[in-house]
Each structure stands twice: as C-alpha cells, then as structure tokens.
Protein backbone atom coordinates (compact mmCIF):
# COMPACT_ATOMS: atom_id res chain seq x y z
CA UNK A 1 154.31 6.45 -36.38
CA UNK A 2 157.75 5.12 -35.10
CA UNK A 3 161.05 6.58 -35.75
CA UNK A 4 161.98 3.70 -37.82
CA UNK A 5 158.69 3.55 -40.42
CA UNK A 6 159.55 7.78 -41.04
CA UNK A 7 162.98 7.02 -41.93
CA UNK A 8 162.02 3.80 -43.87
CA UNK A 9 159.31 6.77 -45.73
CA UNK A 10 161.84 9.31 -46.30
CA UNK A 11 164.67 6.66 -47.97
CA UNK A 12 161.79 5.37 -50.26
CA UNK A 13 160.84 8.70 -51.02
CA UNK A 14 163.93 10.37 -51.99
CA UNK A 15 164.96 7.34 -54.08
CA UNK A 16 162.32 7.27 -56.13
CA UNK A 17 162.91 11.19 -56.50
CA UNK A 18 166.35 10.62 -57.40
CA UNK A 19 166.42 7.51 -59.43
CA UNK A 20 163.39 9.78 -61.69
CA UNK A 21 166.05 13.01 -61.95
CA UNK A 22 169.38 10.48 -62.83
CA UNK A 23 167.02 8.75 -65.83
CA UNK A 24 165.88 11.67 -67.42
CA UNK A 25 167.06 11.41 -70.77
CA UNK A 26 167.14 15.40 -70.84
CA UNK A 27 168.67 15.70 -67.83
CA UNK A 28 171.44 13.82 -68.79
CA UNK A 29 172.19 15.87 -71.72
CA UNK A 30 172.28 18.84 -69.98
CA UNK A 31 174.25 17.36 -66.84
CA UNK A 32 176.77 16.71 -69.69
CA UNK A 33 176.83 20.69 -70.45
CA UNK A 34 176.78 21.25 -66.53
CA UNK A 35 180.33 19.12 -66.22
CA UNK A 36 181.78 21.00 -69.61
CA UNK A 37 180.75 24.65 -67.81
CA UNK A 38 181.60 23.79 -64.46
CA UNK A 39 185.28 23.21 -65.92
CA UNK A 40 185.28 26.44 -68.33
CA UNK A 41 183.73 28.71 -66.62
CA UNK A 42 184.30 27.67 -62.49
CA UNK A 43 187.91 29.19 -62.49
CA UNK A 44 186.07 33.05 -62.88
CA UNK A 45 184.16 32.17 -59.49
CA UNK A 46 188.28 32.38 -57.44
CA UNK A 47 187.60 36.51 -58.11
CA UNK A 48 184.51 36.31 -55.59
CA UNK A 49 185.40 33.32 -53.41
CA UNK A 50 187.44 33.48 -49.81
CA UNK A 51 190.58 32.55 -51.25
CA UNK A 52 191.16 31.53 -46.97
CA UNK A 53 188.53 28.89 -46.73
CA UNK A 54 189.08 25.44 -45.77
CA UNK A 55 188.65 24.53 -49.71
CA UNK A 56 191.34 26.39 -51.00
CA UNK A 57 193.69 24.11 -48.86
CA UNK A 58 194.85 21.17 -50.72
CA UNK A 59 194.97 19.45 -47.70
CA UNK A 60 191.72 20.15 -46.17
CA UNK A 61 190.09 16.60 -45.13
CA UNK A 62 187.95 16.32 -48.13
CA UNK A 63 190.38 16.21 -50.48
CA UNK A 64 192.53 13.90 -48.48
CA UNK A 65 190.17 11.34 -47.65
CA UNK A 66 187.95 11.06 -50.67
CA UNK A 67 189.42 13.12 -53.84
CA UNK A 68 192.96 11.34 -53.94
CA UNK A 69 190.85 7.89 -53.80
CA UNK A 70 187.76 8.96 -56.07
CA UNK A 71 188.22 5.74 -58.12
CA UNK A 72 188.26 3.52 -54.86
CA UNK A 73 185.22 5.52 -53.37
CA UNK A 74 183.30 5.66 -56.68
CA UNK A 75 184.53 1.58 -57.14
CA UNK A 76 183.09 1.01 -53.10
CA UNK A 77 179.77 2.29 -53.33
CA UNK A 78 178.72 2.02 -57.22
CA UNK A 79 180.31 -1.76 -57.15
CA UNK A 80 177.43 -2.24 -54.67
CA UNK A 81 174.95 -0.87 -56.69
CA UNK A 82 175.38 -3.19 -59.85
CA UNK A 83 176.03 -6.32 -57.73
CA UNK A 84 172.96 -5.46 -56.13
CA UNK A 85 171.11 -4.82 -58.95
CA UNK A 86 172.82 -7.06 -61.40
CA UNK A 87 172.10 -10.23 -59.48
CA UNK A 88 168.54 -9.49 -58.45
CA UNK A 89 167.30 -9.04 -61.46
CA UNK A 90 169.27 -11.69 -63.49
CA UNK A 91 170.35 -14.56 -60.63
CA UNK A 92 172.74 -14.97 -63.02
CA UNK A 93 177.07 -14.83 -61.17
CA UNK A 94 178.54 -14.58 -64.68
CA UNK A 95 176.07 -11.68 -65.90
CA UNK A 96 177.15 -9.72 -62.42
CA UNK A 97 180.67 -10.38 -63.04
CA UNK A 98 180.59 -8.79 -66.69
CA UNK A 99 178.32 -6.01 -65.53
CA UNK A 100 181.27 -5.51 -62.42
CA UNK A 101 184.23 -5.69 -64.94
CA UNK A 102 182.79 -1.97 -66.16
CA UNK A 103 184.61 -0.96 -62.68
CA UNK A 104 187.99 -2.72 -63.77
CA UNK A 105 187.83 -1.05 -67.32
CA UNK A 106 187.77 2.09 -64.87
CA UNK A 107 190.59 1.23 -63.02
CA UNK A 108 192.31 0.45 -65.77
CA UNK A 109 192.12 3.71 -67.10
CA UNK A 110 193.30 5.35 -63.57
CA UNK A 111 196.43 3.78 -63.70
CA UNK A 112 196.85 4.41 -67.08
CA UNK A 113 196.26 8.00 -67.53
CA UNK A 114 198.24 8.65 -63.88
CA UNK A 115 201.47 7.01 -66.30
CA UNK A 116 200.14 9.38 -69.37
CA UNK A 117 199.84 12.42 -67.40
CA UNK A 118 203.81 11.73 -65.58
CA UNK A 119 204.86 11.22 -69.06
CA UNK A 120 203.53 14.08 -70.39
CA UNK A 121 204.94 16.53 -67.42
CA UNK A 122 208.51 14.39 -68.32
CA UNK A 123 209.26 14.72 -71.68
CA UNK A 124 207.30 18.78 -71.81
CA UNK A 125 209.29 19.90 -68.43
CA UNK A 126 212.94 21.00 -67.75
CA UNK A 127 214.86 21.32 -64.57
CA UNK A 128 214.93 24.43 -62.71
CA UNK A 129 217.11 25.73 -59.23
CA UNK A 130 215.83 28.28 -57.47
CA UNK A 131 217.88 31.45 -57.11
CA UNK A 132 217.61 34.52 -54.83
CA UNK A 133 215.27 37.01 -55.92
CA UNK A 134 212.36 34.39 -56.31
CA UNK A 135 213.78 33.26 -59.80
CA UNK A 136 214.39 29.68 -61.46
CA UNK A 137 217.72 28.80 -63.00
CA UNK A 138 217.43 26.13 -65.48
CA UNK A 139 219.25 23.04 -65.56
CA UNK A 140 220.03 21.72 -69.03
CA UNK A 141 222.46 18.71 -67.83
CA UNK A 142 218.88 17.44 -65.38
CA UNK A 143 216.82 15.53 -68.50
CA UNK A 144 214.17 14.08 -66.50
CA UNK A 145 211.72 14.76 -63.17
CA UNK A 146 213.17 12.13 -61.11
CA UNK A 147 216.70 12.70 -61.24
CA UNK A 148 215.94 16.61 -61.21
CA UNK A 149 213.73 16.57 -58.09
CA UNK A 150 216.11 13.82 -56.22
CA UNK A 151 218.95 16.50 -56.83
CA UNK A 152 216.66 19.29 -54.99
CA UNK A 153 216.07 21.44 -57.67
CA UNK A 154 212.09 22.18 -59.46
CA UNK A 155 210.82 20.20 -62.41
CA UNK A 156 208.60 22.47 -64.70
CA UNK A 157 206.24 20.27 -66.87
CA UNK A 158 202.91 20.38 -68.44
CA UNK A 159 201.05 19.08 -65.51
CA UNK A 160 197.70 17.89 -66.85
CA UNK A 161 195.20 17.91 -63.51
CA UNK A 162 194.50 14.10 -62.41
CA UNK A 163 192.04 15.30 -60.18
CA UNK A 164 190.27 17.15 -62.65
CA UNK A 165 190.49 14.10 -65.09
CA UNK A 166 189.39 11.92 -62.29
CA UNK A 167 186.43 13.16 -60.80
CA UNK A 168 185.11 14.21 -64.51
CA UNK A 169 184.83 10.48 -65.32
CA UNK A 170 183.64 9.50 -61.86
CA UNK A 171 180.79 11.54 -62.23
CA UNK A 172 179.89 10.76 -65.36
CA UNK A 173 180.46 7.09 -64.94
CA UNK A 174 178.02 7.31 -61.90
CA UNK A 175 175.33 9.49 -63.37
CA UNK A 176 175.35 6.46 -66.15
CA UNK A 177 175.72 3.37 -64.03
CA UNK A 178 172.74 4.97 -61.39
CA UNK A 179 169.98 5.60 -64.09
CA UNK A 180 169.63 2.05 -64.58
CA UNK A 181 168.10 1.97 -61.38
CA UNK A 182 164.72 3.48 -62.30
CA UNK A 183 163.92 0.84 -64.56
CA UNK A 184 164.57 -1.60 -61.78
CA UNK A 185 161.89 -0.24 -59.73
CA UNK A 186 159.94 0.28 -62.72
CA UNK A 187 160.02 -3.31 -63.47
CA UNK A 188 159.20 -4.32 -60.39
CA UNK A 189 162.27 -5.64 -59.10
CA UNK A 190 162.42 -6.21 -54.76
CA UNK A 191 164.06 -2.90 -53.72
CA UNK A 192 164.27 -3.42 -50.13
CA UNK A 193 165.64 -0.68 -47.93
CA UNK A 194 169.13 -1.39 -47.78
CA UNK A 195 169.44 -1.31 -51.73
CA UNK A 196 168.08 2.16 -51.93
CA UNK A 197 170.51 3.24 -49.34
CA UNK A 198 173.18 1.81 -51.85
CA UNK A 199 171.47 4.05 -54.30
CA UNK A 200 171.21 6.98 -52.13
CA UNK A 201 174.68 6.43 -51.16
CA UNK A 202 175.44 6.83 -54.85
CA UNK A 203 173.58 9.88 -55.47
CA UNK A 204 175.31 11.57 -52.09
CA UNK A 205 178.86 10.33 -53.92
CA UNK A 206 177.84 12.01 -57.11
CA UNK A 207 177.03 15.02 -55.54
CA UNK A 208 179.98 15.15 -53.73
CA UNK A 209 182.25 14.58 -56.83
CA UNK A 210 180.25 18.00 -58.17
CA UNK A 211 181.23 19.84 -55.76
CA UNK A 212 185.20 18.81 -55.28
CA UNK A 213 185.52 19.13 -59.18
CA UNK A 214 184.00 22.67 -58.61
CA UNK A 215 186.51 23.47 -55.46
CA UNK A 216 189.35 21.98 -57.71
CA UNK A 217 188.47 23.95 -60.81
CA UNK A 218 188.25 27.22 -58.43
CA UNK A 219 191.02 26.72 -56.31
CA UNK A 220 193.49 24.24 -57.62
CA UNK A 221 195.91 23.89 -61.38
CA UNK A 222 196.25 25.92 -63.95
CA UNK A 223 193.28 26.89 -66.39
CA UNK A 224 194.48 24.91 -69.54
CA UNK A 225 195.79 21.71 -67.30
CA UNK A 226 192.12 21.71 -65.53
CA UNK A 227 190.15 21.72 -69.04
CA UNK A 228 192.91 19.01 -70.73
CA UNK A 229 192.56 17.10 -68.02
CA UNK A 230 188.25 17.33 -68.14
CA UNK A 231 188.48 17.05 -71.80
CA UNK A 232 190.31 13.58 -71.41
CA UNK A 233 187.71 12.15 -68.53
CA UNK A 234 185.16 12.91 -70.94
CA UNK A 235 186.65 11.12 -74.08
CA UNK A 236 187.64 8.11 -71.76
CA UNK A 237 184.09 8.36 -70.98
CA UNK A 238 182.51 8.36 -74.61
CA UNK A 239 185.40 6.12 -75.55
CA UNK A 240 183.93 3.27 -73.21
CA UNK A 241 180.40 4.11 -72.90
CA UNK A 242 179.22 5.66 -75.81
CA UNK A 243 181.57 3.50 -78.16
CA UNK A 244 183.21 0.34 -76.74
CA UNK A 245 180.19 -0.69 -74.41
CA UNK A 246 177.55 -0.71 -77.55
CA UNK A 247 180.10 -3.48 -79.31
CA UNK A 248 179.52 -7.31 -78.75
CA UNK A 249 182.90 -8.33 -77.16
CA UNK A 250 182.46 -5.89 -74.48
CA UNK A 251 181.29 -5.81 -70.51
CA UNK A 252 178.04 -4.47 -72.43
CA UNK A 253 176.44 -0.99 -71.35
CA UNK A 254 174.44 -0.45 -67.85
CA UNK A 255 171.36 -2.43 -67.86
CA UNK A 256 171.90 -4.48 -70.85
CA UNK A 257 170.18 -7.87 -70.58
CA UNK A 258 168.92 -6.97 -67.09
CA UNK A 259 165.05 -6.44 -67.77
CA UNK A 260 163.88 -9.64 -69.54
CA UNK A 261 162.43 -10.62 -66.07
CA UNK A 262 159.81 -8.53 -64.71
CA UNK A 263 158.25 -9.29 -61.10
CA UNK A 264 154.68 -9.27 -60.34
CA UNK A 265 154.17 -6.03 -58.19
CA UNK A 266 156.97 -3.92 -56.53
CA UNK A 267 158.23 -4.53 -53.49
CA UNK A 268 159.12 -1.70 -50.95
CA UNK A 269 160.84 -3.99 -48.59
C-alpha cells in the first residue's frame, strides 16, 4: 500500500471520528461545562505549573501569531468549511453567502466588544505616576487612558480579558459550525479528501483555541476580568446562536436548509 492511499486512510478515518465526537448532542452539553470550568477553575492550576515556561510569556509565538488574530484564523479555516459544505450540498451562491454572513455577525462582534471592553477600562480607571518605593500616585487632573498614557504615567481600569472573551466564542462558534458536518457525510454528500482536511483543519483550530484559553486563564489577567470576559463570549454566543439564528430574518443556524438533497451513496473521494 503506497504512502499516499495510508494517508488518504488515516484523513478519512479521523474525520469520521471527529465529525461523530463534534455532533454528539451530549457532548456538546458537556463541552459547554468544559469551557465554563476551564475559566473558573484553570487559574488554581498557576500553583503547580512552571511559572518559566514558554506559555507564561505573553509573547511566546503562539500567542503572537494565532491568539491576537483568533477571529481571522477561526474566519480562514471555518469560512472554508461552510463554503465547502454550503455549496455542495445546496449549489445554491445566495444560500452560501447567508450561511458565510454567520462569520461577519462574528466580526462584528470583535470589533464591537474590543470598543466595549476600552470603554469600560476608560470610564472605571484613573491615572496613576509611579513613585519610588514601587507605589502609584494618582492623577486626578488625567480623566481619560489616552491622554494619561501619552503623558507617561499608568492608567488603572477594569480591564475585561479580550483574549479570554475571544477565544470563548471562537470555540464555541466552531464546535457549532463543525457538527454540521456529520450530517453531510451522513447524507451522502461527495466528501473528497481535501474537504475533510478543511474539517480536520477545523478540529486542530478548535483544539488549539482549548488549549490557549487554558494557558491564558493560567497565566494571563486577573481572575474576575478572565471570567467577565468568558461570561460575555458565551452570551454573544447564545445571543446569536441559540436566539437570533432560530428567528426568520436571520443568516439562519448551521445546517439549516442544507439537507433537502440527499446523494445516492457516499463518496470518499
């Protein structure tokens, strides 16, 4: 057997492994309860981690080149998977472009909660210059970050954690937008190669996401801005998916109208 048919085996194999685990109903549930611990309880594991390691660098290359551009990442690789999807199964350019405008509800709510989250740290901070002795002197005349920061001096604010917030809704957006592809395959629907490598790619993103928001949570912010900043991913979350998505003048939730068409036998290539 070549090379080429054992790798063609092992991406079939662990797609149709994966796609089963993201579209458990159950699992799903409990992932939900996985994200909500991971956030509450994750900040006890700093007491038995190596406070040295490459994670606990804010600059280490993983945070760098994929956590400060989770939306672009998670809009890269899961964009692929519902054009991919979308327009196989429907043929239809204005049913993929609804099913794709999910992403720019997503990206609308990046930019907006990185403005929420600046104008929450404004109006709760207060300027600060620091003094020998390792202590802050605050700064009544300094009213805002901008002018406080430009003079030199600290701003003190309630900083709610974007990354936290962030990867949160990635990963949950993900583990929702991925489980429609086991009724794909279960409908038959041509899933050559190079659209379970999309998949896969997905999965690997999701399970990357996991474990940044776990190195975040351990490592980075303070307890209260980490689970604010969870606690709003999540209601964005429900607020699109779970509420706004099930309405009629909406992009419609993952899936919807996709599996009226079914093909006569699957297709592994």
């Amino acid at each position: 057997m070549s090379p080429l048919c054992v790798l063609r085996g092992l991406v079939i194999f662990w797609s149709e492994q994966c796609s089963r685990v993201l579209a458990s109903g159950c699992l799903r549930r409990v992932y939900h309860l996985w994200v909500a611990a991971l956030v509450i309880f994750g900040p006890l594991l700093q007491y038995y981690v190596n406070p040295r390691t490459i994670f606990a660098n804010h600059r280490n290359f993983f945070n760098i080149k994929f956590v400060q551009s989770a939306w672009g990442w998670t809009c890269l690789l899961l964009g692929g998977h519902i054009l991919l999807t979308t327009y196989i199964s429907t043929g239809s350019v204005p049913s993929t472009l609804r099913h794709l405008s999910r992403l720019l509800v997503g990206g609308a709510v990046w930019a907006g909660s990185g403005h929420l989250f600046l104008l929450i740290e404004d109006v709760t901070g207060s300027c600060f210059q620091p003094v020998p002795g390792g202590r802050l002197l605050l700064l009544p005349d300094l009213l805002d970050k901008r002018s406080c920061e430009g003079a030199g001096h600290r701003w003190r604010g309630y900083d709610v954690s974007g990354h936290t917030f962030m990867l949160t809704y990635c990963c949950l957006t993900i583990a929702e937008e991925a489980a429609v592809f086991r009724r794909f395959l279960e409908r038959g629907g041509p899933a050559g190669v190079p659209l379970r490598v999309v998949f896969l790619l997905n999965v690997a993103l999701l399970a990357l996401w996991n474990f940044m928001l776990l190195c975040t949570v351990v490592y980075f912010h303070e307890y209260s801005h980490k689970v604010v900043g969870a606690a709003l991913g999540t209601l964005c979350w429900h607020l699109t998916y779970r509420r706004w998505y099930r309405s009629r003048w909406s992009p419609g939730r993952p899936g919807q109208g996709l599996f009226h068409r079914t093909w006569d036998a699957p297709k592994a290539d």
